[in-house]
Structure formats: C-alpha cells, structure tokens
Protein backbone atom coordinates (compact mmCIF):
# COMPACT_ATOMS: atom_id res chain seq x y z
CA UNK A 1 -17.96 39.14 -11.40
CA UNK A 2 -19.84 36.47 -9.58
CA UNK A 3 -18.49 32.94 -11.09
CA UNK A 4 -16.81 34.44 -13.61
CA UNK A 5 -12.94 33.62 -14.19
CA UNK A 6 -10.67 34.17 -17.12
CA UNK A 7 -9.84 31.66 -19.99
CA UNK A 8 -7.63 31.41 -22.91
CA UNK A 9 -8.54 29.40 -26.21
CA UNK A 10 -5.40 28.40 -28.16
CA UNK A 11 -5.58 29.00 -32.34
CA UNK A 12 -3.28 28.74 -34.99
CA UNK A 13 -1.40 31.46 -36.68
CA UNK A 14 -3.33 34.57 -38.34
CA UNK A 15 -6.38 33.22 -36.91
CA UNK A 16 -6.77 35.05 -33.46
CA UNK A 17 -8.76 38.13 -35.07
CA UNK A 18 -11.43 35.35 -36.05
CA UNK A 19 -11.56 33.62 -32.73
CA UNK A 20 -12.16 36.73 -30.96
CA UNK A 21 -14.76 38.10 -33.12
CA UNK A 22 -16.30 34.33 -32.60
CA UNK A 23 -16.05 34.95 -28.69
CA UNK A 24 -17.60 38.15 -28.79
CA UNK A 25 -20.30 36.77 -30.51
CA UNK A 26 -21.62 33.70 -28.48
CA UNK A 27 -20.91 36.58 -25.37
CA UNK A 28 -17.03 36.14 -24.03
CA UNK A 29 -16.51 39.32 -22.36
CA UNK A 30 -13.48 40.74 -21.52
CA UNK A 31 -11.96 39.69 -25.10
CA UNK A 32 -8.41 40.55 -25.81
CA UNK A 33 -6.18 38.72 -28.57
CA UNK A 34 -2.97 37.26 -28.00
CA UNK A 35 0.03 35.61 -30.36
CA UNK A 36 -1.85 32.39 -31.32
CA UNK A 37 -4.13 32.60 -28.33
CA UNK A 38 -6.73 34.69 -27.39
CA UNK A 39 -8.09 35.39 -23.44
CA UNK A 40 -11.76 35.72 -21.70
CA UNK A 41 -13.75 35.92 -19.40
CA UNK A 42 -16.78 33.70 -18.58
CA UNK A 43 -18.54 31.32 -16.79
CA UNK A 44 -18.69 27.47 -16.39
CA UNK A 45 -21.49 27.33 -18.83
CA UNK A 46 -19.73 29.50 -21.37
CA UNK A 47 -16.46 27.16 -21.29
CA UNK A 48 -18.88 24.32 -21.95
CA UNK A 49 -20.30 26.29 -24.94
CA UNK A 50 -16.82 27.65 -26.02
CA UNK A 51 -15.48 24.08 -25.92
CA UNK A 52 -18.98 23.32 -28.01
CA UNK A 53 -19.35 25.68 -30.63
CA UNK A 54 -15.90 28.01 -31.43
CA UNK A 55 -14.11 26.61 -34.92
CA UNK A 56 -10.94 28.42 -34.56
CA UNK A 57 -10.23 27.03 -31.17
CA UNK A 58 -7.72 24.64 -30.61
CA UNK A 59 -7.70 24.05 -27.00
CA UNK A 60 -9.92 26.31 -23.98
CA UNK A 61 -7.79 26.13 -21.15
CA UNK A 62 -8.65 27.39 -17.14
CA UNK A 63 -6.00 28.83 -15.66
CA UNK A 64 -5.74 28.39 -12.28
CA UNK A 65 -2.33 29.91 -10.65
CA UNK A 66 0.37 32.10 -11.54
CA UNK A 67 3.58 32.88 -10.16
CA UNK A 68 7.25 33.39 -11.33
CA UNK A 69 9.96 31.26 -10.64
CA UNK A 70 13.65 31.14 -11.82
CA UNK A 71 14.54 27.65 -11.31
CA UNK A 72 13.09 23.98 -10.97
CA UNK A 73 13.20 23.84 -7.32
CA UNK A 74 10.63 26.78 -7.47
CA UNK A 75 8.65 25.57 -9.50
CA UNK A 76 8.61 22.09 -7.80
CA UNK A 77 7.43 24.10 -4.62
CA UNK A 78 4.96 26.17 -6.14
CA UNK A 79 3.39 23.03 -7.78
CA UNK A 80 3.50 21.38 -4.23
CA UNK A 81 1.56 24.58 -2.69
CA UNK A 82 -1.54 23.83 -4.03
CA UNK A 83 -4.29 22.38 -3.74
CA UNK A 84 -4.79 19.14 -5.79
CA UNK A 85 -7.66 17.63 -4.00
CA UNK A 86 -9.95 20.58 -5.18
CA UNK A 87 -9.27 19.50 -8.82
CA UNK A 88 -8.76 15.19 -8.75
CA UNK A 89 -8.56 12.30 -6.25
CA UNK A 90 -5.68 10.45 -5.76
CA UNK A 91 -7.75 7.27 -7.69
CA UNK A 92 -7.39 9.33 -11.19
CA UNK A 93 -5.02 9.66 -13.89
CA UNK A 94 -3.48 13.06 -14.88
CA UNK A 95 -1.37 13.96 -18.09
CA UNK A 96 0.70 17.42 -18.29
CA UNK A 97 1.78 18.98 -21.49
CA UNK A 98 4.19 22.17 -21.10
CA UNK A 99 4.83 24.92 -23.09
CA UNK A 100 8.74 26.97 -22.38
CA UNK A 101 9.66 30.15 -23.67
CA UNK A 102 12.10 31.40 -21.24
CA UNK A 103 16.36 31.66 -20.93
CA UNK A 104 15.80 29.94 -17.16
CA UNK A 105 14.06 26.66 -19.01
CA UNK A 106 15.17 24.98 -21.88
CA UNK A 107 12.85 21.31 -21.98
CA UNK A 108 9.51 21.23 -21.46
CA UNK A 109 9.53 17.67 -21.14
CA UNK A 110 11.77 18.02 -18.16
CA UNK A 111 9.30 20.83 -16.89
CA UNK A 112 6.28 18.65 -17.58
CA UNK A 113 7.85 16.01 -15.22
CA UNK A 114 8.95 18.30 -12.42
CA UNK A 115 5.26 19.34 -12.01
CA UNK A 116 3.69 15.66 -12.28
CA UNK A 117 6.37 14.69 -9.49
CA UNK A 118 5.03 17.83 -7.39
CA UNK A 119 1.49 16.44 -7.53
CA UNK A 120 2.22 12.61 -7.05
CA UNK A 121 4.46 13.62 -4.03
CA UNK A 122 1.50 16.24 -2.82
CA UNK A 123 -1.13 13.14 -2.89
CA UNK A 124 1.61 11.10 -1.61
CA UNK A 125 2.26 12.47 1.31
CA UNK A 126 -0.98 13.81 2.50
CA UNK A 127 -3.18 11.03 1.57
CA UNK A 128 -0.49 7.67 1.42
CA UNK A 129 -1.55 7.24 -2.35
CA UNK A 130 -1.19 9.19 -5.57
CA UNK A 131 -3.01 9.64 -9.19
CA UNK A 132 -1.12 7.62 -11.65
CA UNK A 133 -0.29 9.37 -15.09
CA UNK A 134 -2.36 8.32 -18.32
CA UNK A 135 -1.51 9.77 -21.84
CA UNK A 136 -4.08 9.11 -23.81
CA UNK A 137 -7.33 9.03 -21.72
CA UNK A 138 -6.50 10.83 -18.20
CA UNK A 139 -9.05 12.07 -15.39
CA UNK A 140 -7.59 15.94 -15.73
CA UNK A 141 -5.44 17.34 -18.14
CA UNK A 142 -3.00 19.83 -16.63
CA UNK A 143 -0.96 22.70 -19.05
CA UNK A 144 2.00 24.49 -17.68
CA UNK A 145 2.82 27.46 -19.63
CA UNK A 146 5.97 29.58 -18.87
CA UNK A 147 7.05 32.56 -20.30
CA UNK A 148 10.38 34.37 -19.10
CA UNK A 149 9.71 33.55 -15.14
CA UNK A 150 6.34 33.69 -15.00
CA UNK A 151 4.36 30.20 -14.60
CA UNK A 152 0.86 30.01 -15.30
CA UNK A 153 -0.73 26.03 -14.64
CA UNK A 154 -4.12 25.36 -16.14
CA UNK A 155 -6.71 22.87 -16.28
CA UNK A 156 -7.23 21.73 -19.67
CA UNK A 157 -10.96 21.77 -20.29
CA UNK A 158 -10.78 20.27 -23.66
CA UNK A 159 -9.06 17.49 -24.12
CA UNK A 160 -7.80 15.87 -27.91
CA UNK A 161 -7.33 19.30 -29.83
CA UNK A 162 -10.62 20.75 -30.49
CA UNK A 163 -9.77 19.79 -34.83
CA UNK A 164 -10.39 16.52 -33.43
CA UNK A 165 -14.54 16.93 -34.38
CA UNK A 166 -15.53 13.79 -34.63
CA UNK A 167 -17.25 13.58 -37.76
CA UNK A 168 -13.60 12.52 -39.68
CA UNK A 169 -13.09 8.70 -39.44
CA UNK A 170 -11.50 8.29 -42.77
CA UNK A 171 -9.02 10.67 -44.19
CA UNK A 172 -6.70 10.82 -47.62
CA UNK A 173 -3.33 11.39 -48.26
CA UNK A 174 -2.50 15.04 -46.57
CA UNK A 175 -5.77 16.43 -45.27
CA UNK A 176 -6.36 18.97 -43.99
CA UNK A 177 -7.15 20.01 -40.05
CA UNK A 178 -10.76 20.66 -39.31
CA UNK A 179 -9.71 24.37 -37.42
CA UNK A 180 -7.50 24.97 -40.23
CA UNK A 181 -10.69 24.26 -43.39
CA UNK A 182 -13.18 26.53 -40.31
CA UNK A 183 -10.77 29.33 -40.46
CA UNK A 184 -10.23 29.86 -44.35
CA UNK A 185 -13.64 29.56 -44.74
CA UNK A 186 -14.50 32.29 -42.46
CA UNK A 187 -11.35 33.73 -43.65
CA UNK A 188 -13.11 33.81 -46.94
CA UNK A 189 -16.02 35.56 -46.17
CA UNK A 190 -17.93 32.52 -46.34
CA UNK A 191 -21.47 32.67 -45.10
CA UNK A 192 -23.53 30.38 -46.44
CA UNK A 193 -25.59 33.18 -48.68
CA UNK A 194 -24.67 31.60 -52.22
CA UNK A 195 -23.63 27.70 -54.04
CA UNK A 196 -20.14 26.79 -52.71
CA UNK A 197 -17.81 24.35 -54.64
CA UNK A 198 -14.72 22.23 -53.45
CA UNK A 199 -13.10 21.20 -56.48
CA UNK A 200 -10.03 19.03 -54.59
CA UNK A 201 -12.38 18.22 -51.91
CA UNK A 202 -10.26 15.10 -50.66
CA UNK A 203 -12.05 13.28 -47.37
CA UNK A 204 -14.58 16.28 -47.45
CA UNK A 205 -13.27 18.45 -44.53
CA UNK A 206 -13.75 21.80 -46.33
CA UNK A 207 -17.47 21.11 -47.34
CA UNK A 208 -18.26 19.43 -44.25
CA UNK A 209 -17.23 23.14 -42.23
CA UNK A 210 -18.69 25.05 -44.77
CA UNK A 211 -22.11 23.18 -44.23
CA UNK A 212 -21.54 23.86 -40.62
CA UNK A 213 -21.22 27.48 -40.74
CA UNK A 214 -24.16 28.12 -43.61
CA UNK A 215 -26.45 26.34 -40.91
CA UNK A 216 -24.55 27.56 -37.80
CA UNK A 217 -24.27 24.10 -36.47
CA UNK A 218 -21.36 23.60 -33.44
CA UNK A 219 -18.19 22.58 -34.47
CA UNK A 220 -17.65 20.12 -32.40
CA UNK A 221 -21.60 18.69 -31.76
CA UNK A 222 -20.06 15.38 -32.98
CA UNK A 223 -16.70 14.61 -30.59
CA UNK A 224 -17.60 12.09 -28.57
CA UNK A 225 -16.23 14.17 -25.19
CA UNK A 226 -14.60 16.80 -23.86
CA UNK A 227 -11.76 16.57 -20.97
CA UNK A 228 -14.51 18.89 -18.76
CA UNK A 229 -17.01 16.07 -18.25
CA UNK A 230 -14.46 14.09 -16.04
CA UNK A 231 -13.89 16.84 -13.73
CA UNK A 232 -14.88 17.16 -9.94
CA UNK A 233 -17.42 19.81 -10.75
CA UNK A 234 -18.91 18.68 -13.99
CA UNK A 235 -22.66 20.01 -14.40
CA UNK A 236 -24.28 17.81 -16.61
CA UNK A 237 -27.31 18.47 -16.56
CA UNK A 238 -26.04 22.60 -17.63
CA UNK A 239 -23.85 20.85 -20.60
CA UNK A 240 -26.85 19.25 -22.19
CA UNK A 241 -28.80 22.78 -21.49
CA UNK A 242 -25.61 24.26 -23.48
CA UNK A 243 -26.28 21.77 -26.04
CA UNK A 244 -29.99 21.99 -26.67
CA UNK A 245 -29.83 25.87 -27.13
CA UNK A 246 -26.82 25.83 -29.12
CA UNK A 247 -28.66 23.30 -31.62
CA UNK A 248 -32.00 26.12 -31.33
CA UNK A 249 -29.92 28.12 -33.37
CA UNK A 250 -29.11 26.21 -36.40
CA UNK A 251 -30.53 27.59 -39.60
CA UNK A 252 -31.82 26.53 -42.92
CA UNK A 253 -29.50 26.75 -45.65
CA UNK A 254 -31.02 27.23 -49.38
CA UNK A 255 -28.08 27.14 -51.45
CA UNK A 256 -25.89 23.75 -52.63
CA UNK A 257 -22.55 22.48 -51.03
CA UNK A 258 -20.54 20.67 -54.11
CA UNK A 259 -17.63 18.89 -53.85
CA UNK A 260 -15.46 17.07 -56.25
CA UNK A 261 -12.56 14.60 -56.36
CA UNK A 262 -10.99 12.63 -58.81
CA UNK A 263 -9.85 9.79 -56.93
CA UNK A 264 -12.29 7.15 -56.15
CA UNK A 265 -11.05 6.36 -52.73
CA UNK A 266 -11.23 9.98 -51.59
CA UNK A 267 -14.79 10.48 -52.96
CA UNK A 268 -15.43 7.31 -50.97
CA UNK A 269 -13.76 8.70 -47.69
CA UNK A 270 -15.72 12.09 -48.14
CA UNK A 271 -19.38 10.10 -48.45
CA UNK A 272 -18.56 8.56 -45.09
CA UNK A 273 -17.38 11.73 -43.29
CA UNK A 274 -20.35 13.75 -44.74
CA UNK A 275 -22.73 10.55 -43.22
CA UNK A 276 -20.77 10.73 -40.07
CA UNK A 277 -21.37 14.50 -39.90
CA UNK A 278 -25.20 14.17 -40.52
CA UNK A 279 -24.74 16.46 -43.40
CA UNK A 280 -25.80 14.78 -46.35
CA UNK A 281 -28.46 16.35 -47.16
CA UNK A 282 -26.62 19.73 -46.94
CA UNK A 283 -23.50 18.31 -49.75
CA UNK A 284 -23.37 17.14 -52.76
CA UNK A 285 -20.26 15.09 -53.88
CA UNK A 286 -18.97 13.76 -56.95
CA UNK A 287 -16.27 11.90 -58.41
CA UNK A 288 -15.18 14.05 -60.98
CA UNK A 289 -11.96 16.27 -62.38
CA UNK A 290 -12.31 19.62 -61.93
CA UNK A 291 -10.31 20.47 -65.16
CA UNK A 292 -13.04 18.57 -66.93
CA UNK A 293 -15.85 20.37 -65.45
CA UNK A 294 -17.15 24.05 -65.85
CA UNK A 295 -20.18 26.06 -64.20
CA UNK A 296 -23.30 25.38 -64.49
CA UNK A 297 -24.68 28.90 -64.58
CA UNK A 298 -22.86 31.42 -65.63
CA UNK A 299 -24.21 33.87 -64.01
CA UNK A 300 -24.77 32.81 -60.54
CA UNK A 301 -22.62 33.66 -57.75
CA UNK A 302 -19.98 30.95 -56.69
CA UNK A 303 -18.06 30.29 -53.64
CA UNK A 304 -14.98 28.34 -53.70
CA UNK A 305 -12.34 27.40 -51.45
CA UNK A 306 -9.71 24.36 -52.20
CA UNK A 307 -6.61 22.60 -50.73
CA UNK A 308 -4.74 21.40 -53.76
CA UNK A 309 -2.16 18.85 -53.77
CA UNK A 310 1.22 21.14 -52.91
CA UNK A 311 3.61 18.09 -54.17
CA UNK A 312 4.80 17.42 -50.86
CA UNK A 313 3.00 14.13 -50.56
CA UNK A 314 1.84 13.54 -54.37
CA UNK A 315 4.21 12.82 -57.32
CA UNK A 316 2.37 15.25 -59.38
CA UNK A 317 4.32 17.98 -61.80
CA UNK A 318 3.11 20.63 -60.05
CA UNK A 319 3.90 23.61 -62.63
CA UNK A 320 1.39 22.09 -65.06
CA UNK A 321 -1.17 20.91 -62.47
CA UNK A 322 -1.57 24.94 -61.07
CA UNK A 323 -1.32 26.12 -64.61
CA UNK A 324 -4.85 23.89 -65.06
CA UNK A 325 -6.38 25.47 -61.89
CA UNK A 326 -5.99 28.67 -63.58
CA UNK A 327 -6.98 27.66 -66.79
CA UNK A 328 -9.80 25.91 -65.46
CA UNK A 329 -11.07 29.04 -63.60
CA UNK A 330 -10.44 31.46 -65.99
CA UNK A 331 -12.42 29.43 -69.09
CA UNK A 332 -14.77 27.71 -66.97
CA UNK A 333 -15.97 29.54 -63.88
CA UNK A 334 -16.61 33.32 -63.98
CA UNK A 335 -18.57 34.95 -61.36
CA UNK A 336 -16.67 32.45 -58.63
CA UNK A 337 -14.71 33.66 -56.06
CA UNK A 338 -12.22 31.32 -55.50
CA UNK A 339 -9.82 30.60 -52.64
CA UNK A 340 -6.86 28.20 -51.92
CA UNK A 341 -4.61 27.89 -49.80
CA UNK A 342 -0.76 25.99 -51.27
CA UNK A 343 2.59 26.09 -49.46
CA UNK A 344 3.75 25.57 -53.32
CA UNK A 345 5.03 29.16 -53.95
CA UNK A 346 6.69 28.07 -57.24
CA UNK A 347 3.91 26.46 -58.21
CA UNK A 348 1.49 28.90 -57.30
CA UNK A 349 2.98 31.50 -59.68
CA UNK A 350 2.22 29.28 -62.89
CA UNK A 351 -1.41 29.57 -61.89
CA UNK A 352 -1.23 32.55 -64.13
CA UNK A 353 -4.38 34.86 -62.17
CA UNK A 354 -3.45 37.67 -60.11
CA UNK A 355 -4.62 37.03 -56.80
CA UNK A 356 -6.69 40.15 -55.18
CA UNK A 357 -5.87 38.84 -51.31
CA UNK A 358 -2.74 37.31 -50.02
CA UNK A 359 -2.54 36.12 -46.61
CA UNK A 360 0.37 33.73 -44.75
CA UNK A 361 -1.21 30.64 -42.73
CA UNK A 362 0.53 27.67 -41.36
CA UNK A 363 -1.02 24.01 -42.96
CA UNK A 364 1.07 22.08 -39.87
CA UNK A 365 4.19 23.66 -40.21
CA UNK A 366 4.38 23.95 -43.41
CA UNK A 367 4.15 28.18 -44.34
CA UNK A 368 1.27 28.56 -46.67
CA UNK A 369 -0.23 31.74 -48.83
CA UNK A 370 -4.11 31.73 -49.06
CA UNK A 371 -5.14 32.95 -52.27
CA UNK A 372 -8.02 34.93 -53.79
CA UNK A 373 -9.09 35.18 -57.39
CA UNK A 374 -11.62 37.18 -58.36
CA UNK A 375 -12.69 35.79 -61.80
CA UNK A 376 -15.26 38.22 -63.76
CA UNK A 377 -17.89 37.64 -65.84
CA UNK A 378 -18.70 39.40 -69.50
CA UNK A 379 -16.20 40.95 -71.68
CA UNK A 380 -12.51 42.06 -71.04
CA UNK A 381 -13.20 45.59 -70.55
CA UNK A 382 -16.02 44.71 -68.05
CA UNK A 383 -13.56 42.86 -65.91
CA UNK A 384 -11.09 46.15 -66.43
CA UNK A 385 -13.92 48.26 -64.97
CA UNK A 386 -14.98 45.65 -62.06
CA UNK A 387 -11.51 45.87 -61.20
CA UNK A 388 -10.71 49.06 -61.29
C-alpha cells in the first residue's frame, strides 16, 4: 500500500454514483459508494487532486482513528489518547464540526465540544499551553462522525464546502450551489459535444460548470485555498505539480455556451462570475426572455439544463409561468434536450410535456424532481416513431 490511506468525499443526495465514477476516473482505487458519501483509497497527492478537480464533492475528509464508545466519558478519553502534536501545535487554531446518528448521542454540538475540550486539555497538560478554537479561518479542521457506537475523527482536508469555487462573488435571489449545477449537468449527460443553452441562467452558475466540464477544467482551480495547505505536512511544491498537470488536460471546446436572463441585475451578476471564472470566451450571455426567444437552427442539436424560479422566493404565478416553459419548448425549440430541476410539483405538472426521466434531488433541503423533455423535430408522427 505504501502511503496509501483511505478517504471519504462527502456529496449530496443521488449523487454518489457520479462521484465515484469521477474517482475512478482521475485513479481513486479502492472505490466503494456510501449514503451521501463515497470512500477511497489514495495518496497525499491524490487528496490534493481530489480536493482540486472532483465536482460532486462536498468535503474530502482523512480519517484518522476509529473506535466505539457508548458514552461521553469514552469518548473524552479516546480523544485524549492521541496524538495531537503529529497533526497541530499548540500556537494554532482548530474548529470541529460533528455529525450523530446514534441512540447513545443526541447533540452534536455537545459532542463537538467534548472532543475540542479533549485536545485543549491534551496540549494543556503536556505542553502548559493549548490551540485556541477559530470558526471561520482555523489551522486544522477536525470532523467527528458517529454512527451507533462507533467514532471515526478526521482531518478535514478541505475546508469551506468544496461548492464554495471561487469564481461566484455575486449571486441572485435563490441560486443555486455550484456541486448541485456540476451534478445535473453530468446528471444530464452533458459533455460538451453540442451548443448548450441556460434559459433562467440567474448569476451564471449552470453555464459557468457546464464550460468547465466541455473543457475539463478543475472545479475548484479558482478557490483561493484549501484547509490542506495549513497542515504540518503540506507539500507544496507536489500541490502546484497537481495543479500544472491537472490544467495539461483541459480541452478545446467548439461548440457555444448561451445563457439568458431577463432581469438586468442577474445578467449583470452572471458577466462578473463568468469574468471571475476566466470563462468568457467559452459563454455567451444575454439579457433576454426566454418565452420571447426560439432556436436558431432548427435542426441542430441543443443542450439545455435550467433552474427556474420554484415560487418559493419570487412572487410569480407559477401555474402560468411553467405552462410558458412548455409552450416555449414545444413551439420554439425542437431537437433540444432539455432539463430542469423545480421543487414546484404543482407547478411542474402545468408544464404540459411528458418528461422521459424523473429523478429526486435535494436543492438545500428543499426535495426537488429533475426533469427531462425530449422535444422532437418534424411532423407528429415522426415524434410518435422517435418515441416509440
């Protein structure tokens, strides 16, 4: 195994199946897929380029002990055990998040503490001084994670959730997480080998990944850091190796990236995330409404995948807003597959298109359907055949 240890990257709901497949391909071995997680094995130069380059990750934590316990006093102990001084000095911050599903626990806040007093007290009383704790900007992020009685504590090699990209400084009223636009894309079959369209495009989010994955840039080459670079054994000099061969396997892209919006100050927002994201030579956007527009040739493949408003946030009347997206698609956009993704199931139904896939996703917690229409070009007894 040499250096190898195990790892688990965190994901949302439905996506695991698409983290693992992107594992397998930059080389995880030892792949196996969890409920919202999924495990691996590999080295420190593959968390680097995990933490670098994986779009349905959410977090890549190192675990770094097990053991079971049944009460606090155990877990206090087992904390205490070990060996701090490998991981931070007693001049550093730490922050612990903690994650309970177990009859012996009930608050993970109360867990989180319990361990941070085990570590204080460890540097306490072996060294006369101890790390101080620091939210937003510590030295080492530490996860606690128990299930039932068993205890597993991890180093937290990424830091800010890995939606966090970098390229987003503006956003619009509800928009939508970076990991969340990655997966539906990929979700969607997406792969850069035709014209894609966001019609609702909002701060740009969904064209922005899409441009990413046509040119197989990293997700997250724009965050300015990861929690790894503040740890005791941080290689730099293997992270900017990472980096540079990572960024040797972009590609050229020969197809256009389209995105529209309606409202002025969200076609603004999107211009300066698409600058921020070096992309804008990739994406196209403009300040239009897409029940005013139609294809511009008919017969050329389309990709299309939306977040439209779901009336949570926006006083829209949502019956006759989804009965335009249909509308819209049906009169205006044939050979487009089209994808969206609404927590709206009332609303969804008026959109008057059957929908050939179906499949449940979380947008926060809100429980969300995303959709595919298939619309057809030609006659109504070509689409009968195509379909049938």
């Amino acid at each position: 195994m040499g250096n190898n240890f195990k790892m688990v990257a965190k994901t949302m709901h439905s996506f695991e199946p698409l983290l693992a497949k992107e594992l397998k391909d930059l080389g995880a071995m030892d792949v196996q897929e969890g409920v919202r997680n999924v495990s691996f094995v590999g080295d420190t130069g593959f968390m680097y380029k995990a933490n670098l380059c994986l779009r349905t990750a959410i977090k890549i934590l190192k675990p770094i002990k097990s053991f079971r316990i049944k009460n606090e006093k155990e877990l206090y102990d087992a904390v205490y055990q070990m060996p701090w001084h490998l991981y931070m000095r007693h001049d550093q911050s730490l922050s612990i998040d903690a994650t309970v599903h177990s009859d012996y626990f009930k608050h993970s806040k109360f867990i989180a503490l319990k361990t941070k007093d085990a570590i204080v007290d460890k540097f306490r009383n072996t060294e006369g001084r101890r790390p101080s704790v620091d939210l937003k900007h510590p030295d080492l992020r530490i996860n606690v994670h128990i299930q039932y009685s068993e205890c597993t504590i991890s180093l937290d090699s990424s830091g800010q959730s890995l939606h966090q990209r970098g390229y987003r400084t503006a956003t619009n009223i509800a928009p939508i997480n970076e990991v969340l636009a990655a997966g539906m894309l990929l979700l969607s079959g997406w792969d850069g080998q035709c014209d894609f369209l966001d019609p609702m495009c909002g701060s740009g989010t969904i064209p922005i990944e899409a441009a990413m994955i046509a040119c197989n840039i990293p997700a997250n080459i724009n965050r300015p850091e990861f929690a790894f670079e503040k740890w005791e054994d941080y290689d730099m000099d293997l992270f900017e190796k990472i980096m540079e061969s990572s960024l040797k396997k972009t590609r050229e892209f020969h197809h256009k990236i389209v995105g529209y919006d309606k409202a002025p100050s969200a076609f603004r927002k999107a211009k300066d995330n698409v600058r921020n994201a070096n992309l804008s030579e990739y994406i196209t956007l403009e300040n239009k409404n897409f029940f005013e527009t139609k294809k511009e040739d008919e017969d050329s493949k389309l990709h299309m995948v939306f977040n439209p408003p779901y009336g949570e946030r926006l006083d829209i009347d949502m019956e006759s807003f989804y009965g335009d997206i249909g509308t819209t698609l049906k009169h205006g956009y044939p050979n487009t597959n089209a994808w969206m993704i609404t927590s709206n199931m009332e609303a969804l139904k008026q959109v008057g298109l059957r929908p050939s896939r179906k499949i449940k996703l979380f947008n926060g917690k809100l429980e969300s359907r995303l959709v595919k229409y298939e619309m057809y070009a030609g006659s109504k007894k070509a689409k009968k055949n195509q379909i049938t």
